[in-house]
C-alpha atoms as a PDB file:
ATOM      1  CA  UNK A   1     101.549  85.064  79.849  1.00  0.00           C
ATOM      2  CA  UNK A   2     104.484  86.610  78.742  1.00  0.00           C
ATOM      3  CA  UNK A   3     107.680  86.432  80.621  1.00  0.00           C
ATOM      4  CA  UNK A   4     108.876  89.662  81.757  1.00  0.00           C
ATOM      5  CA  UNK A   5     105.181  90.188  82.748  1.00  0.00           C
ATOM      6  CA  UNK A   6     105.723  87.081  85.408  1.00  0.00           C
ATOM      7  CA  UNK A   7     109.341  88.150  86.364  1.00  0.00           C
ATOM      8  CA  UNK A   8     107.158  91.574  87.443  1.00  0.00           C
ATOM      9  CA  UNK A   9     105.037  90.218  89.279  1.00  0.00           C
ATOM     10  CA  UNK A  10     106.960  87.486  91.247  1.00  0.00           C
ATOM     11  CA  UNK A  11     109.013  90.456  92.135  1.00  0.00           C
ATOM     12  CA  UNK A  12     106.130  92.559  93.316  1.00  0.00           C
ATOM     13  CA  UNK A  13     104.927  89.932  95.246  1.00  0.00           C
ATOM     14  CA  UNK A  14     108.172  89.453  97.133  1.00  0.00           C
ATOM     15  CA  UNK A  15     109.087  92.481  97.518  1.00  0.00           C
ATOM     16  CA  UNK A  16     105.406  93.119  99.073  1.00  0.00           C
ATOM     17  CA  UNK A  17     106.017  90.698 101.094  1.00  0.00           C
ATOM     18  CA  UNK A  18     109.120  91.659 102.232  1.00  0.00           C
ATOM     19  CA  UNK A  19     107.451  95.716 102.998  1.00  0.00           C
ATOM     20  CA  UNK A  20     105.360  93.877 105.107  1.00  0.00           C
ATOM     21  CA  UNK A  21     107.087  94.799 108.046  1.00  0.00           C
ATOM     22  CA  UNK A  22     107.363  98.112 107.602  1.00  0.00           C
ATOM     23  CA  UNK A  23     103.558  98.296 107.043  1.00  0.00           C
ATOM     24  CA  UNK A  24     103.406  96.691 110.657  1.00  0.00           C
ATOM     25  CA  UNK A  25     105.653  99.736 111.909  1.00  0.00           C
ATOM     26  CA  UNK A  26     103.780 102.381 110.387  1.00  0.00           C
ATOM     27  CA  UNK A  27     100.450 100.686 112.150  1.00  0.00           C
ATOM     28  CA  UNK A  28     102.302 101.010 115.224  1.00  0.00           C
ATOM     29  CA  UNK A  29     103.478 104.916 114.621  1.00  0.00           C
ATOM     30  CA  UNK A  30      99.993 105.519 114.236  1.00  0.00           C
ATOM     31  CA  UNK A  31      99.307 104.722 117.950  1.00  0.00           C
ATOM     32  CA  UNK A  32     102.863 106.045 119.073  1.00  0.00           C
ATOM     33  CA  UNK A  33     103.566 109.153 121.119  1.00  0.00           C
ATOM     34  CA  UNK A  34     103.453 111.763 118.057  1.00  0.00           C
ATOM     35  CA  UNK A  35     105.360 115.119 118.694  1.00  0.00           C
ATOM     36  CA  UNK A  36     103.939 116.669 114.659  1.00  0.00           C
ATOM     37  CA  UNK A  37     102.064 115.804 112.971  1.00  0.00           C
ATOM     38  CA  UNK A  38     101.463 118.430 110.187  1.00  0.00           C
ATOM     39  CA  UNK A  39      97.955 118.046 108.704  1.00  0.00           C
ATOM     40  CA  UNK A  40      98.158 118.303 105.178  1.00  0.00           C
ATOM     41  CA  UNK A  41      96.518 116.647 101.641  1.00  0.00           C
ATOM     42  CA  UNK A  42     100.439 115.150 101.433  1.00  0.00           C
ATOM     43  CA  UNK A  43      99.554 112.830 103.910  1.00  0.00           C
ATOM     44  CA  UNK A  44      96.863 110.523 102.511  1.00  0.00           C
ATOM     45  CA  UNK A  45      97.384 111.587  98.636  1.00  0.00           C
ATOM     46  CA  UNK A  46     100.225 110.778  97.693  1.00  0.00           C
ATOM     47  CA  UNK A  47     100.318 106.965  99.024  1.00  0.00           C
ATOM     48  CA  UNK A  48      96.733 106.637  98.009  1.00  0.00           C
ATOM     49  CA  UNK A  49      98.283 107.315  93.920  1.00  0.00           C
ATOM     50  CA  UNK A  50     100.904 105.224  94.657  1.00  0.00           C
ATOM     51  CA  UNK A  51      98.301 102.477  95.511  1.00  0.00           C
ATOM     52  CA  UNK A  52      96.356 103.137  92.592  1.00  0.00           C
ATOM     53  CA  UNK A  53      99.624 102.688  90.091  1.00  0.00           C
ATOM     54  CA  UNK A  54      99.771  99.633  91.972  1.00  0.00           C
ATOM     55  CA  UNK A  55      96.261  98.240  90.915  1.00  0.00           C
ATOM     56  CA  UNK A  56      97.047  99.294  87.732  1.00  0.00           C
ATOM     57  CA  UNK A  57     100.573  97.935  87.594  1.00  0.00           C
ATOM     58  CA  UNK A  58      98.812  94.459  88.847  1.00  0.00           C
ATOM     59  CA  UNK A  59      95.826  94.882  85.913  1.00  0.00           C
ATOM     60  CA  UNK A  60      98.836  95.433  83.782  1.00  0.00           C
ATOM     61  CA  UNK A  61     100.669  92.390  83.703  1.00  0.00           C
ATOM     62  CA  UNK A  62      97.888  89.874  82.961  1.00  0.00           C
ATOM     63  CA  UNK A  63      98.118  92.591  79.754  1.00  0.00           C
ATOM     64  CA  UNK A  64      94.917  95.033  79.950  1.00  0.00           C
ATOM     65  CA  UNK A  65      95.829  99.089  79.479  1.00  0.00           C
ATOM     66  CA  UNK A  66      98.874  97.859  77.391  1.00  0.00           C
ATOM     67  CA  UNK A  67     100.251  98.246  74.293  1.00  0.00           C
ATOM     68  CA  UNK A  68     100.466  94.382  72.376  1.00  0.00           C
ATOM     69  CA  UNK A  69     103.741  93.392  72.684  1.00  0.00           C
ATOM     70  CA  UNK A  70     103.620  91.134  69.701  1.00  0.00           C
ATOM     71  CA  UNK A  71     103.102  94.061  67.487  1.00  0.00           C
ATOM     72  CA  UNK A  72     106.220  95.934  68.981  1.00  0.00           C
ATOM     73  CA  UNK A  73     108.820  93.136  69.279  1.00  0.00           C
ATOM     74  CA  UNK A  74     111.541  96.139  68.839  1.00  0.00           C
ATOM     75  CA  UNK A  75     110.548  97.295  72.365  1.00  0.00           C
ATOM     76  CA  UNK A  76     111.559  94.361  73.965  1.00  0.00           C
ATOM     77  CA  UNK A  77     115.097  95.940  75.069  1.00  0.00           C
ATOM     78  CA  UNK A  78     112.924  99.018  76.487  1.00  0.00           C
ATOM     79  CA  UNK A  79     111.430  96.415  78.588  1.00  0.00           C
ATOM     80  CA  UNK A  80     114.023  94.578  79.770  1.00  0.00           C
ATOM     81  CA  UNK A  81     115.276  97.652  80.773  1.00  0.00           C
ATOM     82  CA  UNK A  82     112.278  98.397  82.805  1.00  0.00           C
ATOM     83  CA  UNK A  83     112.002  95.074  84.473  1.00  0.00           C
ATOM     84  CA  UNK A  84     115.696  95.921  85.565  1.00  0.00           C
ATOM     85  CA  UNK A  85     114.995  98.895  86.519  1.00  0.00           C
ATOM     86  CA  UNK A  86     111.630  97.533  88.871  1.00  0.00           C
ATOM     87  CA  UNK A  87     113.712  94.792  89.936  1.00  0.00           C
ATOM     88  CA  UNK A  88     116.386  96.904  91.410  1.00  0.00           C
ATOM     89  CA  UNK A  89     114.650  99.409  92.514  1.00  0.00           C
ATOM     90  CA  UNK A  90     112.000  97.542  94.197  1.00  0.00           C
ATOM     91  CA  UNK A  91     114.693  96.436  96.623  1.00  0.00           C
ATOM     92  CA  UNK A  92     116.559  99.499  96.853  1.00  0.00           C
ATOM     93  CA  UNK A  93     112.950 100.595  98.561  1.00  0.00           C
ATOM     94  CA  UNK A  94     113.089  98.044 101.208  1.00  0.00           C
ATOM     95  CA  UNK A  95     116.364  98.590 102.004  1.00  0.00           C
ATOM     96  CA  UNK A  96     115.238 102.351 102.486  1.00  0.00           C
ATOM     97  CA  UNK A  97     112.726 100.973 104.697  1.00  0.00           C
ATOM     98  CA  UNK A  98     114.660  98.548 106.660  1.00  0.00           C
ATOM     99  CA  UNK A  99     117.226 100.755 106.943  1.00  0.00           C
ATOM    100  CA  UNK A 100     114.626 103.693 108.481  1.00  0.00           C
ATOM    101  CA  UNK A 101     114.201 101.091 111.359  1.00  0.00           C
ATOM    102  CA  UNK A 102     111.634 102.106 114.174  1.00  0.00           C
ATOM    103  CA  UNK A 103     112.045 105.950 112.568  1.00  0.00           C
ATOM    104  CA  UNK A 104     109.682 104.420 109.338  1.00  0.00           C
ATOM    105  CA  UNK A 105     106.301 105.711 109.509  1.00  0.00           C
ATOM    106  CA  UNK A 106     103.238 105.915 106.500  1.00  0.00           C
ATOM    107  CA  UNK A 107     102.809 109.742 107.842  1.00  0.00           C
ATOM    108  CA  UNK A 108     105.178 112.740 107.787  1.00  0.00           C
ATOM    109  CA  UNK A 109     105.848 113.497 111.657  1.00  0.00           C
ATOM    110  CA  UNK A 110     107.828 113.549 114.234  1.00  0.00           C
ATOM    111  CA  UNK A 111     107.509 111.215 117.304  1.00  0.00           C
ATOM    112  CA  UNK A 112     108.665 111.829 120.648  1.00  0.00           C
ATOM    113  CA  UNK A 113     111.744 109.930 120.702  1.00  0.00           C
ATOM    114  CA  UNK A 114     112.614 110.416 116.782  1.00  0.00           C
ATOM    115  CA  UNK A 115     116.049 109.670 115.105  1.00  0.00           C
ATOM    116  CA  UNK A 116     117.620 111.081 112.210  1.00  0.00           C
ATOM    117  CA  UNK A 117     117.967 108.593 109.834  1.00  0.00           C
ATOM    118  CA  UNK A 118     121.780 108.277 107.989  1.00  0.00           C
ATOM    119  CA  UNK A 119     122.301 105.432 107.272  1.00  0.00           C
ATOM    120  CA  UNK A 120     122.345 103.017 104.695  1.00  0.00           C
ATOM    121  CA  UNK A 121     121.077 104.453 101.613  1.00  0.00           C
ATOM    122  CA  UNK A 122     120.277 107.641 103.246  1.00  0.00           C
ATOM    123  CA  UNK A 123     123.793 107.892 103.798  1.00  0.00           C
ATOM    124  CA  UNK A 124     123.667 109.680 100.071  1.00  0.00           C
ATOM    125  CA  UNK A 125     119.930 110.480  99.237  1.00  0.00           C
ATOM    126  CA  UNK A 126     117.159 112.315 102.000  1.00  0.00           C
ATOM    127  CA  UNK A 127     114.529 110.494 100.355  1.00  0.00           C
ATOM    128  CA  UNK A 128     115.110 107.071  99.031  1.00  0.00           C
ATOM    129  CA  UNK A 129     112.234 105.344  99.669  1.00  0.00           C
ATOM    130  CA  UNK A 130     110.434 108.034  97.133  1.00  0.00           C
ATOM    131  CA  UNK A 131     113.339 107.398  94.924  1.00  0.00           C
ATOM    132  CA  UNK A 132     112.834 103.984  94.913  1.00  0.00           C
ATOM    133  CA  UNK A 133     109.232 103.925  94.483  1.00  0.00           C
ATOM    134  CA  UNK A 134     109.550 106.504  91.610  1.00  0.00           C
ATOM    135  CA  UNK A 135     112.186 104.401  89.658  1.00  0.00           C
ATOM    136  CA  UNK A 136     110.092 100.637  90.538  1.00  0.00           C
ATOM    137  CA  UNK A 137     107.093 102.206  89.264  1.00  0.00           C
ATOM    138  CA  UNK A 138     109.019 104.001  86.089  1.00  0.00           C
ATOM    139  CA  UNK A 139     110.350 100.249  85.522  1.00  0.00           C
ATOM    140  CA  UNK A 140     107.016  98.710  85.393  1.00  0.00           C
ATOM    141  CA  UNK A 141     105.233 100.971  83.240  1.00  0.00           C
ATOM    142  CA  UNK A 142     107.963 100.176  80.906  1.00  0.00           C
ATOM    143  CA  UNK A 143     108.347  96.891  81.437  1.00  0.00           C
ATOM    144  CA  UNK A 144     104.564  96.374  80.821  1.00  0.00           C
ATOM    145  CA  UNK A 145     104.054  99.115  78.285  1.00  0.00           C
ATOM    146  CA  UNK A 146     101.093 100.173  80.338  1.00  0.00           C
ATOM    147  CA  UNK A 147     100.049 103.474  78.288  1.00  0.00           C
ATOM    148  CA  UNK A 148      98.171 103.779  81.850  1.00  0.00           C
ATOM    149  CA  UNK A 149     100.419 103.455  84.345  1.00  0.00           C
ATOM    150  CA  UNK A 150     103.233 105.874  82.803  1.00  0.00           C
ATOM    151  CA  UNK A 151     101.230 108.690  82.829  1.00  0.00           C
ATOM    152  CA  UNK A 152      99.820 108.236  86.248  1.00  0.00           C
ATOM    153  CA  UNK A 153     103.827 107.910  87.369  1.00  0.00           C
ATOM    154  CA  UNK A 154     105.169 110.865  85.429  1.00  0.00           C
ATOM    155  CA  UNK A 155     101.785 113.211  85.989  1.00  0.00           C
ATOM    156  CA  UNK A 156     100.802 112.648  89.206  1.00  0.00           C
ATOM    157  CA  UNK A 157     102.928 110.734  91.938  1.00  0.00           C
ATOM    158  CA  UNK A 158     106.296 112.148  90.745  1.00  0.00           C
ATOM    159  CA  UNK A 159     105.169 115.833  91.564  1.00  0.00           C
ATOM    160  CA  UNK A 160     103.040 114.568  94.517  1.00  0.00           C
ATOM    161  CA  UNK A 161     105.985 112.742  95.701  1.00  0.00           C
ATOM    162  CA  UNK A 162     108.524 115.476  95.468  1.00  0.00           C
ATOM    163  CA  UNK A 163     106.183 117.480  97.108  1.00  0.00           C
ATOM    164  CA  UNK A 164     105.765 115.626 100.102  1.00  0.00           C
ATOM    165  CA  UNK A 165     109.357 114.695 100.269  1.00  0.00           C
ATOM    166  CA  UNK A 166     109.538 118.305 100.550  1.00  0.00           C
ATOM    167  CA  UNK A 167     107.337 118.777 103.553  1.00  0.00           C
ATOM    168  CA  UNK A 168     109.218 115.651 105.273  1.00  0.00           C
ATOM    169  CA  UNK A 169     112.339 118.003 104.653  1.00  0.00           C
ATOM    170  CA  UNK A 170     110.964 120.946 106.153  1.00  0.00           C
ATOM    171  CA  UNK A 171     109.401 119.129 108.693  1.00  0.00           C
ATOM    172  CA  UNK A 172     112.795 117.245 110.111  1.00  0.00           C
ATOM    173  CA  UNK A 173     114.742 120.683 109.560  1.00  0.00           C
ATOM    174  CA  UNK A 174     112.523 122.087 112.011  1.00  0.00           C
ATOM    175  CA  UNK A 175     112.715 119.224 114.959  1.00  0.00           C
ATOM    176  CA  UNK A 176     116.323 118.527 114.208  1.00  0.00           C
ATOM    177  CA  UNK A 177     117.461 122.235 113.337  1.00  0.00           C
ATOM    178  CA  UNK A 178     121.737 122.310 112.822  1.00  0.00           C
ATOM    179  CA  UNK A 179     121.883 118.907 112.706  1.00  0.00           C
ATOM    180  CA  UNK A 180     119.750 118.325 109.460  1.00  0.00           C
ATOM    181  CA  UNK A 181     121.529 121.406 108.302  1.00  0.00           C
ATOM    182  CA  UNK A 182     124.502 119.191 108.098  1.00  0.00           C
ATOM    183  CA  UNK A 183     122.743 116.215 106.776  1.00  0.00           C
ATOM    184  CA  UNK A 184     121.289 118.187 104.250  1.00  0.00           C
ATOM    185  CA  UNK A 185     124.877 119.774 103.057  1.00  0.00           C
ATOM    186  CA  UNK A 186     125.898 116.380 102.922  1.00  0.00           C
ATOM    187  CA  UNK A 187     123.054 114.426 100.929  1.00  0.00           C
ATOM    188  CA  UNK A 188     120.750 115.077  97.416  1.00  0.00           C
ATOM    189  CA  UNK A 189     117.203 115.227  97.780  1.00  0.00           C
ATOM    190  CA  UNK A 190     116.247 112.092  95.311  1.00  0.00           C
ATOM    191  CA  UNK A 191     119.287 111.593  93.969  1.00  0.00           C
ATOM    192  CA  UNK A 192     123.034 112.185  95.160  1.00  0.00           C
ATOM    193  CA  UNK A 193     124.817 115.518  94.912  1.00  0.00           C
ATOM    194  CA  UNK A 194     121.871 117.025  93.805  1.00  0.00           C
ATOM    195  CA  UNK A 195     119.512 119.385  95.896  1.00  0.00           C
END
């Protein structure tokens, strides 16, 4: 197996492993005192793409839905450049997560005793953890030169992302009112300065 492809995938699995918790939180906000919940197809699609770019991502390293990397040595920089980029933003992600503390939940809502989250990374960025999971997956599609998995990123969970990064934003503007105003001013959307 190639070597970048293993790189990938010890990284995956560690940084699985280390979103474990926050998969145990989410569990819990599911049986938490829930203030809103909004019911909308942003709940359930968006994560359920992101899992699929995940299977595919996994398929991908053991080298099925890529291109053959022995006939394009010249694209080796491209994927170094996209292992760096899943490596770092893999853990840029679970710092988002950590940082969200008890606040992290796999649904947009609002709980009953619910903080404003802003700190660490979302001291410059709203929405980091989409940030991060954009970028990670952007990595390993390049990385791997899955001609499967880049498509799925840029055609279906980048818009589905944004979108329900948007509803989280309209959804904490409304429970938290001036306050987010503030944050907002403050903070991008996905990426500093911007939106």
């Amino acid at each position: 197996m190639d070597p970048i492809n293993i790189l990938l995938g010890l990284n995956l699995i560690a940084t699985l492993g280390a979103n474990m918790g926050g998969a145990k939180k989410g569990f819990r906000s599911a049986i938490t005192v829930v203030k809103e919940r909004p019911k909308t197809f942003l709940q359930n699609l968006p994560p359920n793409v992101s899992l699929i770019v995940l299977v595919f991502t996994i398929v991908s390293i053991f080298q099925i839905g890529t291109l053959s990397y022995g006939k394009y040595p010249t694209l080796n920089s491209l994927r170094l450049f996209g292992l760096f980029f899943n490596v770092a933003f893999s853990w840029f992600q679970v710092w988002a997560y950590k940082s969200m503390g008890e606040s992290y939940s796999q649904d947009i809502l609002i709980t009953k005793n619910h903080e404003l989250v802003t700190k660490g990374p979302f001291k410059v960025v709203r929405h980091p953890q989409y940030l991060g999971q954009i970028l990670t997956d952007l990595g390993a599609a390049l990385a791997l030169l899955s001609y499967i998995v880049l498509p799925l990123v840029l055609f279906l969970e980048v818009p589905l992302l944004i979108l329900r990064a948007r509803e989280e934003d309209r959804l904490l503007a409304k429970h938290f009112k001036e306050k987010y105003d503030d944050y907002r001013k403050k903070t991008g959307f996905l990426l500093p300065f911007i939106g």
